[in-house]
PDB file of N, CA and C in Angstrom:
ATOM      1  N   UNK A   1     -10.658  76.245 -18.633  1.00  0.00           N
ATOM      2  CA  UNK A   1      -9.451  76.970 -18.963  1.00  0.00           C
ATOM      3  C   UNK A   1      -8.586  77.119 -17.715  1.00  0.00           C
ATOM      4  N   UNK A   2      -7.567  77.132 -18.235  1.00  0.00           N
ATOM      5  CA  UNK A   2      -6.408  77.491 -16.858  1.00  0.00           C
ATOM      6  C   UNK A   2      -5.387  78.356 -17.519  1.00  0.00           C
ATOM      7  N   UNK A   3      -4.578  78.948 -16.436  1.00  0.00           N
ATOM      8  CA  UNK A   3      -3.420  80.005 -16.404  1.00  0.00           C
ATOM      9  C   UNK A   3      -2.639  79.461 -15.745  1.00  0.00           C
ATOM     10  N   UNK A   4      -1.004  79.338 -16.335  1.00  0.00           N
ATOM     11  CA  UNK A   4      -0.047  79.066 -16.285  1.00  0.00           C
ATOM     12  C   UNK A   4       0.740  80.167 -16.254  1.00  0.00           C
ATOM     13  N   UNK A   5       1.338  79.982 -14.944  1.00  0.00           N
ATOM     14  CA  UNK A   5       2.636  81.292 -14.551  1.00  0.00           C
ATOM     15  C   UNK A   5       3.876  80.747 -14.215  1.00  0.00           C
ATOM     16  N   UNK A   6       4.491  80.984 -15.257  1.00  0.00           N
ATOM     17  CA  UNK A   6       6.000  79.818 -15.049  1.00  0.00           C
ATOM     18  C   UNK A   6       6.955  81.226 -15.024  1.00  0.00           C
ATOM     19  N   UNK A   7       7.673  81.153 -13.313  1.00  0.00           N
ATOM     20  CA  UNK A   7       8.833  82.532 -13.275  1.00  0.00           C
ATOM     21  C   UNK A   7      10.152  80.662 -13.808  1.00  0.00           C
ATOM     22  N   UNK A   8      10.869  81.286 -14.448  1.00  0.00           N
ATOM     23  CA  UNK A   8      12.144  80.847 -15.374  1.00  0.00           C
ATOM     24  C   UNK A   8      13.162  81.908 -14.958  1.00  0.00           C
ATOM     25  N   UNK A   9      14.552  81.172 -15.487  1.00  0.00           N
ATOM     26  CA  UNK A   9      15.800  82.172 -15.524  1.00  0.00           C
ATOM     27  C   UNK A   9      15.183  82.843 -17.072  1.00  0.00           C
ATOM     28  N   UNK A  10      15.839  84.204 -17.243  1.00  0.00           N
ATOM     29  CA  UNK A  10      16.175  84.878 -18.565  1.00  0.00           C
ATOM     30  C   UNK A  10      16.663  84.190 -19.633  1.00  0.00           C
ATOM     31  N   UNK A  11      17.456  83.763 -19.065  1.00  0.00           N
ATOM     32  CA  UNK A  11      18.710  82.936 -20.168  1.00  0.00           C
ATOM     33  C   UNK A  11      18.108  81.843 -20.596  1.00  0.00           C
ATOM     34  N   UNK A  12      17.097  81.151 -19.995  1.00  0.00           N
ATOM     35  CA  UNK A  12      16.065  79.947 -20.716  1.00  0.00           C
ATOM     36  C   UNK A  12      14.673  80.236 -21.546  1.00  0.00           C
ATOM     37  N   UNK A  13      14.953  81.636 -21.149  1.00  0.00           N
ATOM     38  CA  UNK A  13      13.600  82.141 -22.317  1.00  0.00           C
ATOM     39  C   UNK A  13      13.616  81.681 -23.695  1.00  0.00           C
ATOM     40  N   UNK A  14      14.376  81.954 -24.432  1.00  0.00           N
ATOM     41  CA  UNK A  14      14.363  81.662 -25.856  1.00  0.00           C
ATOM     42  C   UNK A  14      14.067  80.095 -26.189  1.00  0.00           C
ATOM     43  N   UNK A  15      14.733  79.238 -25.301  1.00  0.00           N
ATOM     44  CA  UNK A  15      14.798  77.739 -25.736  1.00  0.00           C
ATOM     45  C   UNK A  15      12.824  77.600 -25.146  1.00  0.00           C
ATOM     46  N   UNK A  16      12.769  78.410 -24.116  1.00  0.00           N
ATOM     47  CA  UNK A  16      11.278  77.913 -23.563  1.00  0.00           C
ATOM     48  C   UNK A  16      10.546  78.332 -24.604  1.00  0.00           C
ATOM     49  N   UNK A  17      10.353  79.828 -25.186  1.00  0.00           N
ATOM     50  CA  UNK A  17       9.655  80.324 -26.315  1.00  0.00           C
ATOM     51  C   UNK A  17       9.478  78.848 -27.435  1.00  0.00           C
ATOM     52  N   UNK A  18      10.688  78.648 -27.715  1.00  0.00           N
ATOM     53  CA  UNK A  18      10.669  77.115 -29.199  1.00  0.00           C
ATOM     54  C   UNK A  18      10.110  76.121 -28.699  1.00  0.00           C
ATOM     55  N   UNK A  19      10.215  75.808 -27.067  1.00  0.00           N
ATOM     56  CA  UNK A  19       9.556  74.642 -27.422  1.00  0.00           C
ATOM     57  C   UNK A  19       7.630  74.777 -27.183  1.00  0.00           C
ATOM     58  N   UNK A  20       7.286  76.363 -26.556  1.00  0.00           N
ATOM     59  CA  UNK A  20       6.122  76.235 -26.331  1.00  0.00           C
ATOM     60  C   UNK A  20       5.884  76.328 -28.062  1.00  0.00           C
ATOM     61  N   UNK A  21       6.270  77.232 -28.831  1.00  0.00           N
ATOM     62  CA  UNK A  21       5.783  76.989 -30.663  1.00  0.00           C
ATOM     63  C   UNK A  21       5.636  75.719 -31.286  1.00  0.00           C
ATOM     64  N   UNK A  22       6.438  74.881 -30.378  1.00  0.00           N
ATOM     65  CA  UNK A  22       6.561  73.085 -30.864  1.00  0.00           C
ATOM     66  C   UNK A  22       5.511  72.650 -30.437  1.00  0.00           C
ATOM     67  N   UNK A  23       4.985  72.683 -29.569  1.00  0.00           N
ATOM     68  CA  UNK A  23       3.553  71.776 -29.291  1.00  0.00           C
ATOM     69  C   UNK A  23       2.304  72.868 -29.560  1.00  0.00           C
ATOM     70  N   UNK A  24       2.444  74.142 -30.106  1.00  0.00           N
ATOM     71  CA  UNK A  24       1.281  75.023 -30.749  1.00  0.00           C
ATOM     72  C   UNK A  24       1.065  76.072 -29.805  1.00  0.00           C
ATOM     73  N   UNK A  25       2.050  75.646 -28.824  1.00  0.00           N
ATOM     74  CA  UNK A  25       1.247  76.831 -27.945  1.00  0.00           C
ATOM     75  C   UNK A  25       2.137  78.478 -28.456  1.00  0.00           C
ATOM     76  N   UNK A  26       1.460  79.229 -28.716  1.00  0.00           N
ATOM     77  CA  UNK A  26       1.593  80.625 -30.010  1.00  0.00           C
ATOM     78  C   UNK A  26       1.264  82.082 -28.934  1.00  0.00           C
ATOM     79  N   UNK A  27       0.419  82.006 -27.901  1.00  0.00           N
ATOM     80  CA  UNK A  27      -0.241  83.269 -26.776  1.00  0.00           C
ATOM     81  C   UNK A  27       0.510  82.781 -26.092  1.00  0.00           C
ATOM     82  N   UNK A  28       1.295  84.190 -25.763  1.00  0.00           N
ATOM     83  CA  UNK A  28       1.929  84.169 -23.786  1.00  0.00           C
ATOM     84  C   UNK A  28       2.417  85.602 -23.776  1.00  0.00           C
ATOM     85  N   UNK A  29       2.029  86.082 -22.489  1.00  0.00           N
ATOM     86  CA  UNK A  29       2.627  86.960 -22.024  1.00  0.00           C
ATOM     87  C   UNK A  29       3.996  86.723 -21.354  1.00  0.00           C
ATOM     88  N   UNK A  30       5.076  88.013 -21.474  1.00  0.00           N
ATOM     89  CA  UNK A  30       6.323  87.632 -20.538  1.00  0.00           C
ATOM     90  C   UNK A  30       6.388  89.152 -19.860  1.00  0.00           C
ATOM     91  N   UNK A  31       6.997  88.748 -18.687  1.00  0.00           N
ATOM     92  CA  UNK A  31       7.485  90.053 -17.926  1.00  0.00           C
ATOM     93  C   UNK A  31       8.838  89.866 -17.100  1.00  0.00           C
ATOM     94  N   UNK A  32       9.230  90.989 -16.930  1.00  0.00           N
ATOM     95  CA  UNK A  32      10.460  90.734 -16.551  1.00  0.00           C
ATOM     96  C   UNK A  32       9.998  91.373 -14.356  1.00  0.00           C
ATOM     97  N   UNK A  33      10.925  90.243 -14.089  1.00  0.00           N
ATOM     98  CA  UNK A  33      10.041  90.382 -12.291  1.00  0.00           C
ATOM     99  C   UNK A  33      11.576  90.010 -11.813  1.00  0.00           C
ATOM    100  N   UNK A  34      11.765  89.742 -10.504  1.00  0.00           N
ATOM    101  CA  UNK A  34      12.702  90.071  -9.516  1.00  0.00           C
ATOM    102  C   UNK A  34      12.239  89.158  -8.513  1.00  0.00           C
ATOM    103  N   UNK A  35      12.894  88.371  -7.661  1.00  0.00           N
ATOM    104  CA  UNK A  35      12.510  87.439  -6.581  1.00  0.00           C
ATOM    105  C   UNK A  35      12.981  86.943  -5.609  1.00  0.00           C
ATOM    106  N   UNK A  36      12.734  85.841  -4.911  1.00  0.00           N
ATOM    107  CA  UNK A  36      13.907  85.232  -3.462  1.00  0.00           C
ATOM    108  C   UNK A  36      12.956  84.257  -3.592  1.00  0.00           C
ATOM    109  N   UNK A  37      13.854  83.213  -3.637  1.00  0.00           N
ATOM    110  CA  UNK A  37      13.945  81.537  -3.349  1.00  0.00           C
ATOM    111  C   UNK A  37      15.071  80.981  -2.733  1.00  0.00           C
ATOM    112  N   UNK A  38      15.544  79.830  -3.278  1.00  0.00           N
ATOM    113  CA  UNK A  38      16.788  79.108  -1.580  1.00  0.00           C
ATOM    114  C   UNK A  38      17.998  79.444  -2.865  1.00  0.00           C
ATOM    115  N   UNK A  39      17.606  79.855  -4.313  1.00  0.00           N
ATOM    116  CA  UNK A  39      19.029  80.547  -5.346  1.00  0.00           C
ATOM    117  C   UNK A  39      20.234  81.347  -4.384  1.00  0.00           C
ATOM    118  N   UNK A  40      21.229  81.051  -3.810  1.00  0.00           N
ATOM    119  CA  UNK A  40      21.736  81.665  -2.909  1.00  0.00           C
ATOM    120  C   UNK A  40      22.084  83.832  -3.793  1.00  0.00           C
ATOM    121  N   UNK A  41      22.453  84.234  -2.394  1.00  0.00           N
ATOM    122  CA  UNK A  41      22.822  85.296  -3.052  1.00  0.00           C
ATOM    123  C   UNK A  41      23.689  85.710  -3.722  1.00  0.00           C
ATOM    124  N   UNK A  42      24.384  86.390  -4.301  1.00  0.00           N
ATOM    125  CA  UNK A  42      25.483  87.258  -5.490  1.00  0.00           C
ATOM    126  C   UNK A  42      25.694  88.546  -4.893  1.00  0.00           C
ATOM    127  N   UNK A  43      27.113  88.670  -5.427  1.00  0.00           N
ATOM    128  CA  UNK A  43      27.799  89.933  -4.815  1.00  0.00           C
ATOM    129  C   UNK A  43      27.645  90.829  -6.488  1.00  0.00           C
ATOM    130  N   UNK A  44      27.684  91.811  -6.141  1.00  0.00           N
ATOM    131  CA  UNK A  44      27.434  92.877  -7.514  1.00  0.00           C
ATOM    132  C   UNK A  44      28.165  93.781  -6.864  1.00  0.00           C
ATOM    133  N   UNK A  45      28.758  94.941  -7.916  1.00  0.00           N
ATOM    134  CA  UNK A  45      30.068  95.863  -8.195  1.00  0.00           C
ATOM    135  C   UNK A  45      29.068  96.844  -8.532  1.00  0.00           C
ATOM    136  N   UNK A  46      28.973  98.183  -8.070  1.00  0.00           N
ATOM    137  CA  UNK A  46      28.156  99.198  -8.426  1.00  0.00           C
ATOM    138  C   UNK A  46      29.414 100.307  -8.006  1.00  0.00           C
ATOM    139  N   UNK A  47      29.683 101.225  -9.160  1.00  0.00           N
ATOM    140  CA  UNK A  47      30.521 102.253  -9.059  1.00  0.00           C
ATOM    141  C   UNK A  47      32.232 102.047  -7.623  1.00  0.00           C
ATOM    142  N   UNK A  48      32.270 100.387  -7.726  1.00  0.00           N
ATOM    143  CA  UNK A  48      33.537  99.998  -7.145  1.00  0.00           C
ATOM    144  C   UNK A  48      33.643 100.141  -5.936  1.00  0.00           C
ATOM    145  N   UNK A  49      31.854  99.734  -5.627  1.00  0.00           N
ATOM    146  CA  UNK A  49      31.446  99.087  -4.043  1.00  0.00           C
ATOM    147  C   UNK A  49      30.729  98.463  -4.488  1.00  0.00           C
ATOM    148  N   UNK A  50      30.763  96.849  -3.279  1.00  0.00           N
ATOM    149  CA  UNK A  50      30.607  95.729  -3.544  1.00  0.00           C
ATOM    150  C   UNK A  50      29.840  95.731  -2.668  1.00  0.00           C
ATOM    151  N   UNK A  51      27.860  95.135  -3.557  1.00  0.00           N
ATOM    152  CA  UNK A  51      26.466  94.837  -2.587  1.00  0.00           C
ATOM    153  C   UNK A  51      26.175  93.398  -2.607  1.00  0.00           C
ATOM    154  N   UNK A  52      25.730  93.175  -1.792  1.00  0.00           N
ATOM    155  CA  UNK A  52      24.714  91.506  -1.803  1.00  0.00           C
ATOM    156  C   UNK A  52      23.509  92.159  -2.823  1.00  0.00           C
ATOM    157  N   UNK A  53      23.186  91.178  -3.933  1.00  0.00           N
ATOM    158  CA  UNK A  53      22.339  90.675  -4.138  1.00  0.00           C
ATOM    159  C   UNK A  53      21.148  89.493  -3.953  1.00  0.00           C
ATOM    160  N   UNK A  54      20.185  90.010  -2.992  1.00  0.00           N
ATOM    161  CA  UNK A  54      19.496  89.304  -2.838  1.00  0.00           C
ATOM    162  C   UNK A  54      18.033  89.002  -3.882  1.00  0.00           C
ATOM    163  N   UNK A  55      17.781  89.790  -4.328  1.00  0.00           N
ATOM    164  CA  UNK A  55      16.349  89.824  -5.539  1.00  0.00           C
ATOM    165  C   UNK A  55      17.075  89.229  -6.953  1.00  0.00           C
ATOM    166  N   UNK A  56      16.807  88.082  -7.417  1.00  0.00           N
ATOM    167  CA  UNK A  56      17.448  87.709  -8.178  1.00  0.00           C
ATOM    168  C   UNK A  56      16.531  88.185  -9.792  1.00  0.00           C
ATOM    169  N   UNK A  57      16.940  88.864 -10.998  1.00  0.00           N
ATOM    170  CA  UNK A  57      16.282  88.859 -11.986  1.00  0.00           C
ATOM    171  C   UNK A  57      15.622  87.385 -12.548  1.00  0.00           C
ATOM    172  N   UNK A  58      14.413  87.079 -12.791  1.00  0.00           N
ATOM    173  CA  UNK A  58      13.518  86.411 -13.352  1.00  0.00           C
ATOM    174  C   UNK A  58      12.553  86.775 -14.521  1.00  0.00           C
ATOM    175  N   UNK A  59      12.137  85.526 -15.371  1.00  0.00           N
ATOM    176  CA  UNK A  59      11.021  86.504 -16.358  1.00  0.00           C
ATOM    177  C   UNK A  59       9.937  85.416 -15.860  1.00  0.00           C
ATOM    178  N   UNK A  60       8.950  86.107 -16.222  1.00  0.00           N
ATOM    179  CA  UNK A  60       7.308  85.248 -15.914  1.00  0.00           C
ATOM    180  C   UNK A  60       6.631  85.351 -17.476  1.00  0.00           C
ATOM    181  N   UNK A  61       6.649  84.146 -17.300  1.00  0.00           N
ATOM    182  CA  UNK A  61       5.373  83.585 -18.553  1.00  0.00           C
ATOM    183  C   UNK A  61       3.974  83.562 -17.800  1.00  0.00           C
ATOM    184  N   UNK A  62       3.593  84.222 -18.664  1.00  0.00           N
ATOM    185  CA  UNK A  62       1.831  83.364 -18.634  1.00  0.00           C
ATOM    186  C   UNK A  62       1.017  82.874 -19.781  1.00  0.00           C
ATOM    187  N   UNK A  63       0.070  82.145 -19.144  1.00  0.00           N
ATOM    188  CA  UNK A  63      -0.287  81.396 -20.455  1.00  0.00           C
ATOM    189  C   UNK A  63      -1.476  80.979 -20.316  1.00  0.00           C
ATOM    190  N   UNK A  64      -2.476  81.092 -20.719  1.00  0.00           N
ATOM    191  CA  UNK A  64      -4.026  80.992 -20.769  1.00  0.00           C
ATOM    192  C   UNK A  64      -4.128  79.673 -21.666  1.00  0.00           C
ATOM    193  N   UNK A  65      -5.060  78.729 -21.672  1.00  0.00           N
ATOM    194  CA  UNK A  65      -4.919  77.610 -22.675  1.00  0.00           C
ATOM    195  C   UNK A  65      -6.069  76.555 -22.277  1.00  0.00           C
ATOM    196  N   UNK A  66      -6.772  75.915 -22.987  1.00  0.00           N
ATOM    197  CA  UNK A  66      -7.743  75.162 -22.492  1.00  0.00           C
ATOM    198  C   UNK A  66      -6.830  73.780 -22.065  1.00  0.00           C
ATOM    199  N   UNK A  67      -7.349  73.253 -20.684  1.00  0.00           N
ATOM    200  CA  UNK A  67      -7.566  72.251 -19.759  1.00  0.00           C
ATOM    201  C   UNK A  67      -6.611  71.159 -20.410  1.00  0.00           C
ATOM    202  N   UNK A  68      -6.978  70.909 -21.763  1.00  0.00           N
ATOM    203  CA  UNK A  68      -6.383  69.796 -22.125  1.00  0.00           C
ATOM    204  C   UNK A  68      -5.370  69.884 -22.574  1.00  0.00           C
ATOM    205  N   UNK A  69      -4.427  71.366 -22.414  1.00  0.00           N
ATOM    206  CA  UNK A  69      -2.671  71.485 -22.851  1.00  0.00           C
ATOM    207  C   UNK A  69      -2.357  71.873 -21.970  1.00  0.00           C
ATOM    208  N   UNK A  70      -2.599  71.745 -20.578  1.00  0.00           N
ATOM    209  CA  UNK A  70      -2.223  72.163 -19.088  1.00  0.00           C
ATOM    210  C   UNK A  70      -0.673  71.278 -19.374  1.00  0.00           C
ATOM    211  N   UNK A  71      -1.257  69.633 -19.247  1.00  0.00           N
ATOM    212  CA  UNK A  71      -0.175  68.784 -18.889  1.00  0.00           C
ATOM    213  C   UNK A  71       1.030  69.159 -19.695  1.00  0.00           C
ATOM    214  N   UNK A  72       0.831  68.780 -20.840  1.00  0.00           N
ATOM    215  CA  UNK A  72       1.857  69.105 -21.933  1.00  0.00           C
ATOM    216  C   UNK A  72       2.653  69.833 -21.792  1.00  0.00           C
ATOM    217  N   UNK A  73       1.907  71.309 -21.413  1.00  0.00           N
ATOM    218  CA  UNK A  73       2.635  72.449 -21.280  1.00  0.00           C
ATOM    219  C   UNK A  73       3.802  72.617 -20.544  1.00  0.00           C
ATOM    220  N   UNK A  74       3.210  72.316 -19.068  1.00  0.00           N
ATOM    221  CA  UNK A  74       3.539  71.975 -18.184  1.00  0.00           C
ATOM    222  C   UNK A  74       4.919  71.343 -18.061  1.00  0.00           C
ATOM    223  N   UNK A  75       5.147  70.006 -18.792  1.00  0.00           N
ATOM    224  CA  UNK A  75       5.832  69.183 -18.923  1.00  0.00           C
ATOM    225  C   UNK A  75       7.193  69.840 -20.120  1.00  0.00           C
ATOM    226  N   UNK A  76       6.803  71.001 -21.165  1.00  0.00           N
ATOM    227  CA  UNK A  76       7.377  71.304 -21.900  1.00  0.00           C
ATOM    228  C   UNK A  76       8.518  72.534 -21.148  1.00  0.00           C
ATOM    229  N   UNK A  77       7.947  73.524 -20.150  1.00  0.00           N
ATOM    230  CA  UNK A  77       7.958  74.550 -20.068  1.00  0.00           C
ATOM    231  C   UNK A  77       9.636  73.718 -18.897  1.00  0.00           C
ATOM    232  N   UNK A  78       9.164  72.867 -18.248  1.00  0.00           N
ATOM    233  CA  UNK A  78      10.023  72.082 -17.141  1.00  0.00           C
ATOM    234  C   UNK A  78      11.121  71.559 -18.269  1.00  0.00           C
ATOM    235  N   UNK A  79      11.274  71.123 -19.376  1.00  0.00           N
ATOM    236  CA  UNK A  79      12.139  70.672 -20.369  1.00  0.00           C
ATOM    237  C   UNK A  79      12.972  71.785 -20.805  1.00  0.00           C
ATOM    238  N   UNK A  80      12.470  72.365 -21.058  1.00  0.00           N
ATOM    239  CA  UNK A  80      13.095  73.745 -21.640  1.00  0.00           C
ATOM    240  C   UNK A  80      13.757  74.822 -20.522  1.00  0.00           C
ATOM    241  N   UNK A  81      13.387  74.721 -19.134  1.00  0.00           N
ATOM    242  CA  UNK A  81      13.887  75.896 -18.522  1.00  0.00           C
ATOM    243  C   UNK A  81      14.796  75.128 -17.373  1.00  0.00           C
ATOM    244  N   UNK A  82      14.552  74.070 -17.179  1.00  0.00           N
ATOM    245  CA  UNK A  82      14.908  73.396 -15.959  1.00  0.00           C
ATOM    246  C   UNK A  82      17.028  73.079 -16.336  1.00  0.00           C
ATOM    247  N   UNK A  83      17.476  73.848 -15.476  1.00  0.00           N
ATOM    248  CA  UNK A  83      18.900  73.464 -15.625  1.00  0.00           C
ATOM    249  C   UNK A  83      19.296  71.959 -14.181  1.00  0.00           C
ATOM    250  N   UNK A  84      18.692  72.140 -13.249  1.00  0.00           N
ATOM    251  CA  UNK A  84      19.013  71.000 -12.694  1.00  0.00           C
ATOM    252  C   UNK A  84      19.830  71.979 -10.778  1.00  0.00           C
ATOM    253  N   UNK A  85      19.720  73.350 -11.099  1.00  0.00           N
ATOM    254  CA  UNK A  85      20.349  73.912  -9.816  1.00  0.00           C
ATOM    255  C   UNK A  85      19.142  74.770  -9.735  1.00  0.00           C
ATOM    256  N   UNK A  86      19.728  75.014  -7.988  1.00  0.00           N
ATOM    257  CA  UNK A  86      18.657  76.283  -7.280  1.00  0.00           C
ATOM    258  C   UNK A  86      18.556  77.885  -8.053  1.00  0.00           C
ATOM    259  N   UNK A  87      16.955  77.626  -8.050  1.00  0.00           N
ATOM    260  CA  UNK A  87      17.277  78.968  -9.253  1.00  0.00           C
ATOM    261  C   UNK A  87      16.418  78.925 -10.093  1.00  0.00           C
ATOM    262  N   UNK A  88      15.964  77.356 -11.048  1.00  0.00           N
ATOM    263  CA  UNK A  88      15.242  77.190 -12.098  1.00  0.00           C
ATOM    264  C   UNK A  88      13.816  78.096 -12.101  1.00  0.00           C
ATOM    265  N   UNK A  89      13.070  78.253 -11.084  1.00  0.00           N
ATOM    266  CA  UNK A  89      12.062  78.992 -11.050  1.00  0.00           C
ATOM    267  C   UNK A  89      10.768  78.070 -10.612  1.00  0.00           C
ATOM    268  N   UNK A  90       9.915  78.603 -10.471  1.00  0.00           N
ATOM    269  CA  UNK A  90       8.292  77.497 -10.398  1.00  0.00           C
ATOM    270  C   UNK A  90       7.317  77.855 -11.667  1.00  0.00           C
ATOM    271  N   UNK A  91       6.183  76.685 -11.380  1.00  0.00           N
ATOM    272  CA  UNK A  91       5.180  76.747 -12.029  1.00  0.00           C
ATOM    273  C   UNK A  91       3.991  76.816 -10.988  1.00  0.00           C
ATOM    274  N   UNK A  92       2.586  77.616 -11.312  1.00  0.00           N
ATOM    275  CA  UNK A  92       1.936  77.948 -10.751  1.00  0.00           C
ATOM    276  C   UNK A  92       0.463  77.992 -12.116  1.00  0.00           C
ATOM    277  N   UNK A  93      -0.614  76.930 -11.495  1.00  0.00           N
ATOM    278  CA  UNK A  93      -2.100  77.271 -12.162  1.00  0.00           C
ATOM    279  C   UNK A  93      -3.568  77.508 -11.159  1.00  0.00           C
ATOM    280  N   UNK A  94      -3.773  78.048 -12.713  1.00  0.00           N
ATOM    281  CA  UNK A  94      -4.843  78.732 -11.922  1.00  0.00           C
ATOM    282  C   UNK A  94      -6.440  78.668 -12.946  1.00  0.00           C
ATOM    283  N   UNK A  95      -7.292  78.314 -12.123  1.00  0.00           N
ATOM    284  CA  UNK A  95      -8.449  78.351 -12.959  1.00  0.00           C
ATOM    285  C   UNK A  95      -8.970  79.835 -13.438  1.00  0.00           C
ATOM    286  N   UNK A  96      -9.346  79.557 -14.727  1.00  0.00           N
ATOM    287  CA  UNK A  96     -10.071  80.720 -15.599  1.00  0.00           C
ATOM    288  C   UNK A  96     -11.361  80.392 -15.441  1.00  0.00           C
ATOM    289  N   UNK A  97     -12.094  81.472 -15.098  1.00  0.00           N
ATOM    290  CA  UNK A  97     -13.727  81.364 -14.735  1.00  0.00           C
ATOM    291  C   UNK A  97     -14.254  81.858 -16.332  1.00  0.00           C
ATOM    292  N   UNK A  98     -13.770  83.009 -16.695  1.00  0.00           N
ATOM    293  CA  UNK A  98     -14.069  83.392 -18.240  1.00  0.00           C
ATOM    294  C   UNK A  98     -13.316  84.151 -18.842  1.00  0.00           C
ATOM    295  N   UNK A  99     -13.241  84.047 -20.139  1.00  0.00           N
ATOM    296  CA  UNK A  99     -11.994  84.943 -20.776  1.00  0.00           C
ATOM    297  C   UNK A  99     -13.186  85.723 -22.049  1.00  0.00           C
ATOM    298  N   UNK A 100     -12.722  87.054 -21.988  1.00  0.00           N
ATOM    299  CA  UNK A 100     -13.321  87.633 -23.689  1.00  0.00           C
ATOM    300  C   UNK A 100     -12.150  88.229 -24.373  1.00  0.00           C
ATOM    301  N   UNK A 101     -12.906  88.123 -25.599  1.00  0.00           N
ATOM    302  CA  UNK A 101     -12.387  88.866 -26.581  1.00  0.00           C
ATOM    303  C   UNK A 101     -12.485  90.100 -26.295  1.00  0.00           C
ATOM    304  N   UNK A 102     -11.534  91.174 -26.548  1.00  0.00           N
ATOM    305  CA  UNK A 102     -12.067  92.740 -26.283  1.00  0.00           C
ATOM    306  C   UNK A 102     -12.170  92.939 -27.564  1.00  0.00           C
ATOM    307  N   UNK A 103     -11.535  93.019 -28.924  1.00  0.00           N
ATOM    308  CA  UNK A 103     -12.377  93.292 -30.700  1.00  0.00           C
ATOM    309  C   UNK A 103     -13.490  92.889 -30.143  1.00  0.00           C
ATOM    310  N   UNK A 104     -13.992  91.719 -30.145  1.00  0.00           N
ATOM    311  CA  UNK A 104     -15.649  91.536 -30.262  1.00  0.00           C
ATOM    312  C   UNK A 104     -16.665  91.667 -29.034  1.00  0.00           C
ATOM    313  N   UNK A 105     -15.999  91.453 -27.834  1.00  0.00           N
ATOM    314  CA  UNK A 105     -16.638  91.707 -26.581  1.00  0.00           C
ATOM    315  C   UNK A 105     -17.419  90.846 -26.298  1.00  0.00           C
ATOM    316  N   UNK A 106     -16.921  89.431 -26.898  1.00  0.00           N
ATOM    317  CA  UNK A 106     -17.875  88.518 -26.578  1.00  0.00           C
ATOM    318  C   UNK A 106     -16.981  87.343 -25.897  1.00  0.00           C
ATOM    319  N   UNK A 107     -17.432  86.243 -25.049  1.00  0.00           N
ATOM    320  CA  UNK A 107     -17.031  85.339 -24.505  1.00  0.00           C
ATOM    321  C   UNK A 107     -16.039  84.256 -25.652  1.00  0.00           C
ATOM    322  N   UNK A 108     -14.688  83.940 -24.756  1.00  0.00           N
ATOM    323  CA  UNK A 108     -14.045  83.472 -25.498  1.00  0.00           C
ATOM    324  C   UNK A 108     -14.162  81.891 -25.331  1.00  0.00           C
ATOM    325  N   UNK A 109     -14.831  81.225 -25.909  1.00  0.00           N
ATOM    326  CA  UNK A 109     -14.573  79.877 -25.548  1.00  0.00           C
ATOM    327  C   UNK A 109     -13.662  78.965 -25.696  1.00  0.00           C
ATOM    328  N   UNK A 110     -13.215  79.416 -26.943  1.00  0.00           N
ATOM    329  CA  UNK A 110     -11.414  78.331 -27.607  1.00  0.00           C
ATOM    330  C   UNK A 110     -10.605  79.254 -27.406  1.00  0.00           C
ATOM    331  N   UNK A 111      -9.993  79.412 -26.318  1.00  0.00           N
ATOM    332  CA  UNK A 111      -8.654  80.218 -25.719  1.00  0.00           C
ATOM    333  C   UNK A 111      -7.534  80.019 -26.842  1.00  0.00           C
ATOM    334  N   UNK A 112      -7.234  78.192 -27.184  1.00  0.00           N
ATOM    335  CA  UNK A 112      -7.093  78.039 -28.162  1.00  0.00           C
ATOM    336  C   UNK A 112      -7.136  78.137 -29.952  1.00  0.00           C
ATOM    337  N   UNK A 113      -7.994  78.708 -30.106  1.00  0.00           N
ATOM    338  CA  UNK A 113      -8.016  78.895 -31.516  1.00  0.00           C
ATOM    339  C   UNK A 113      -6.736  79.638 -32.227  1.00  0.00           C
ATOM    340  N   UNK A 114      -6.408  80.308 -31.684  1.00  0.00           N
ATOM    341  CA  UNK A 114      -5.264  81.332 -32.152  1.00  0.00           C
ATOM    342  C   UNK A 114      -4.420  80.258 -32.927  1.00  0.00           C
ATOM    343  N   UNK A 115      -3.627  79.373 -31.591  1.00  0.00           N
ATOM    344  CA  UNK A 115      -2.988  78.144 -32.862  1.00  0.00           C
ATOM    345  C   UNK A 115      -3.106  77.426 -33.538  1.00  0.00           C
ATOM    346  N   UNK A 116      -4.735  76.884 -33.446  1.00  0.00           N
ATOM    347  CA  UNK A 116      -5.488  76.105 -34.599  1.00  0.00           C
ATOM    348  C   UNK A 116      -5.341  77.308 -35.803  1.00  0.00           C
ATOM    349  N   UNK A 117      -5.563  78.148 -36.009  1.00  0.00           N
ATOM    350  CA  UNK A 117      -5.648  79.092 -37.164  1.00  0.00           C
ATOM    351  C   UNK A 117      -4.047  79.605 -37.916  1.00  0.00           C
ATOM    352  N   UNK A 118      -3.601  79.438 -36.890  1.00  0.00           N
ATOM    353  CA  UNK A 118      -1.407  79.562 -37.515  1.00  0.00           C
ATOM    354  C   UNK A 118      -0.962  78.545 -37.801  1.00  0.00           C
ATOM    355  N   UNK A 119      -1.415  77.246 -37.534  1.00  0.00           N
ATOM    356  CA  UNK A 119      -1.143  76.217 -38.252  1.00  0.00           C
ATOM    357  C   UNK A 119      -1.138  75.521 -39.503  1.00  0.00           C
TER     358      UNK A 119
END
């Protein structure tokens, strides 16, 4: 198993959401996070004084999934969020040593099943 942490712009969430439902992938967490990469900075208007913005708003996916929808994913998540300027965000994996169920408290072996069963 692996974990997939893809920080994206906001504004590509929705198209990323459709296309991870297009290839089955159905589990992900999102959060909304804040960051610095080479995205240059922005000026912002707060009560009619003008700040640098340097922490740019981002959302983070994650995504748990067995080994063999890494690539795919991977490849989907870059289709869907990637505009082509500084900014798009990264991807980042990570090995899963073990995952459980907390209902049953037992070891999860098909991380996958969730979308075999909504299908």
């Amino acid at each position: 198993m692996k974990k997939i942490e893809a920080i994206i712009r906001p504004e590509r969430l929705t198209q990323t959401i459709k296309g991870l439902k297009n290839i089955g992938i159905t589990g992900f967490t999102v959060s909304q996070v804040v960051g610095r990469g080479k995205q240059k900075d922005t000026q912002g208007v707060y009560r009619g004084k003008n700040y640098k913005v340097t922490l740019h708003p981002k959302v983070k996916l994650e995504i748990v999934l067995s080994d063999y929808m890494v690539e795919r994913t991977i490849k989907e998540i870059i289709a869907s969020a990637q505009t082509g300027e500084d900014g798009d965000g990264k991807i980042f994996i990570h090995p899963i040593l073990e995952a459980y169920n907390i209902r049953t408290g037992k070891t999860d072996y098909d991380i996958d099943d969730l979308a075999n069963k909504e299908s």
